[in-house]
C-alpha atoms as a PDB file:
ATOM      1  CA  UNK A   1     104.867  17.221  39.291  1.00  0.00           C
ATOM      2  CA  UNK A   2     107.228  17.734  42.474  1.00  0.00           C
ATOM      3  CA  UNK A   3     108.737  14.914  44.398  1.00  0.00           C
ATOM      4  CA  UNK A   4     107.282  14.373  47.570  1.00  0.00           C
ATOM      5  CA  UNK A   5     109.682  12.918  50.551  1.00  0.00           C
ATOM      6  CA  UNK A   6     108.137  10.785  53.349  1.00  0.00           C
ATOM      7  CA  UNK A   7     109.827   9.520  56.206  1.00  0.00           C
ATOM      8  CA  UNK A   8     111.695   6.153  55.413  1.00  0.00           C
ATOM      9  CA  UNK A   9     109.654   4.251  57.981  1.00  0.00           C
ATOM     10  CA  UNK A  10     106.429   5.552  56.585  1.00  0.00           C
ATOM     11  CA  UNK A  11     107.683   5.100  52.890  1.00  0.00           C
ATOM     12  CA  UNK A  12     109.038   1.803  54.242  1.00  0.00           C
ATOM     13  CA  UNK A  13     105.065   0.793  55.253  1.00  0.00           C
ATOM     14  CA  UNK A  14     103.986   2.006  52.596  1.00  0.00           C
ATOM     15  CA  UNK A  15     105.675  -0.007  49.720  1.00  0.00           C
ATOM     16  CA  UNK A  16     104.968  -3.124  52.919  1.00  0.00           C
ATOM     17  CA  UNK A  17     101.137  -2.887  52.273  1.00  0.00           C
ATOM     18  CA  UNK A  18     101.145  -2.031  48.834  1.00  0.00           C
ATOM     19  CA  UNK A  19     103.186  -5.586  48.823  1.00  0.00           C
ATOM     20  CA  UNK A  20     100.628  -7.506  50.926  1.00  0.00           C
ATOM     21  CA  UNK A  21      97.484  -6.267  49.012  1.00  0.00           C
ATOM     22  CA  UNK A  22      94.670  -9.116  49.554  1.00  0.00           C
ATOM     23  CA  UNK A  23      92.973  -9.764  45.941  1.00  0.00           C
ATOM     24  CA  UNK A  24      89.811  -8.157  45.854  1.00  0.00           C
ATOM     25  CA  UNK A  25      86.990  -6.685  43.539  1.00  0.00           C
ATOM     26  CA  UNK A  26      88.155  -3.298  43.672  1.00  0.00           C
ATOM     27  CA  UNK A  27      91.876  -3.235  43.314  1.00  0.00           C
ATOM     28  CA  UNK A  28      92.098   0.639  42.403  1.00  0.00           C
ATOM     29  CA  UNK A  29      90.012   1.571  45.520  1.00  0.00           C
ATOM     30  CA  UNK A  30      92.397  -0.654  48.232  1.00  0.00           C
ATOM     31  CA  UNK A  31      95.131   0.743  46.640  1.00  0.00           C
ATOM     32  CA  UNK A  32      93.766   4.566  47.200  1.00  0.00           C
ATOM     33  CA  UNK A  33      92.923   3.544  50.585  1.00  0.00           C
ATOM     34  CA  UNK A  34      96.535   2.653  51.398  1.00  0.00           C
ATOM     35  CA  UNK A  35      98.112   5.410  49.453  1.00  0.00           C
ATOM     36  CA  UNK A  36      96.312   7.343  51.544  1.00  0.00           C
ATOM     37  CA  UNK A  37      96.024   5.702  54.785  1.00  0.00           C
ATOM     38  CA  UNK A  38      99.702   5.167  55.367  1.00  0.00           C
ATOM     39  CA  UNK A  39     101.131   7.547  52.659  1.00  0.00           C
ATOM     40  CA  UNK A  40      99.157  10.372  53.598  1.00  0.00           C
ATOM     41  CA  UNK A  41      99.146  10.867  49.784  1.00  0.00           C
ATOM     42  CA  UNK A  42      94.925  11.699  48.675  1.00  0.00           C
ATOM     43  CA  UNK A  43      94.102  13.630  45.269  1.00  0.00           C
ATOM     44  CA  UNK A  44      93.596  17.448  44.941  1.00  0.00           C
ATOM     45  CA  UNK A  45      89.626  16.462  45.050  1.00  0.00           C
ATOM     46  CA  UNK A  46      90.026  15.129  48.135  1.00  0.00           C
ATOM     47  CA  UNK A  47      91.202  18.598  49.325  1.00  0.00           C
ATOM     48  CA  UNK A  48      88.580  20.672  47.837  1.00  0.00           C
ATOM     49  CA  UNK A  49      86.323  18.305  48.773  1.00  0.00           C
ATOM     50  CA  UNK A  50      87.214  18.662  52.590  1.00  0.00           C
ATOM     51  CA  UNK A  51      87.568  22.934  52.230  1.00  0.00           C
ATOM     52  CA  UNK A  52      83.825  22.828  50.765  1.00  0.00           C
ATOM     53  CA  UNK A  53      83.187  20.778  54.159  1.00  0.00           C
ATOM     54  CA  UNK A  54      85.197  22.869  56.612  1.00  0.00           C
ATOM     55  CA  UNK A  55      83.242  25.740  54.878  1.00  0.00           C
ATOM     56  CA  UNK A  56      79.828  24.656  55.193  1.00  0.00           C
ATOM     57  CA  UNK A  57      80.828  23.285  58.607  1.00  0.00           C
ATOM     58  CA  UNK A  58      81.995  27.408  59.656  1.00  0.00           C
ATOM     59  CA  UNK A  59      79.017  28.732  57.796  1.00  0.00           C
ATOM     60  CA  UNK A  60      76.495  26.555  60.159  1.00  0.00           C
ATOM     61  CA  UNK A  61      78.595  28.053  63.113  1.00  0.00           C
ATOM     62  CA  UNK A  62      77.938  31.427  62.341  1.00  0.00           C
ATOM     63  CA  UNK A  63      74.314  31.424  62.001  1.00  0.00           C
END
């Protein structure tokens, strides 16, 4: 896997609210959300899952 360089205030944020996680029920989930909230760091399904929505979204427009 490549490294992936961030700005150091939004790395900087990042580690801050990883830090300052509330306890909750779903741990993995509020840590995705920050990852990708502030890290702009999401999964490759993420990605596909947003090109099958630009695609439908382009399809609708040409009909």
């Amino acid at each position: 896997m490549p490294d992936h360089y961030i700005p150091n205030e939004a790395y900087d944020r990042l580690v801050d609210e990883l830090l300052h996680l509330k306890p909750t029920l779903d741990p993995r989930g509020q840590i995705v959300e920050v990852l990708g909230e502030f890290g702009e760091i999401w999964p490759e399904s993420c990605r596909e899952a947003i090109e099958a929505d630009e695609a439908a979204y382009r399809a609708r427009l040409v009909r």
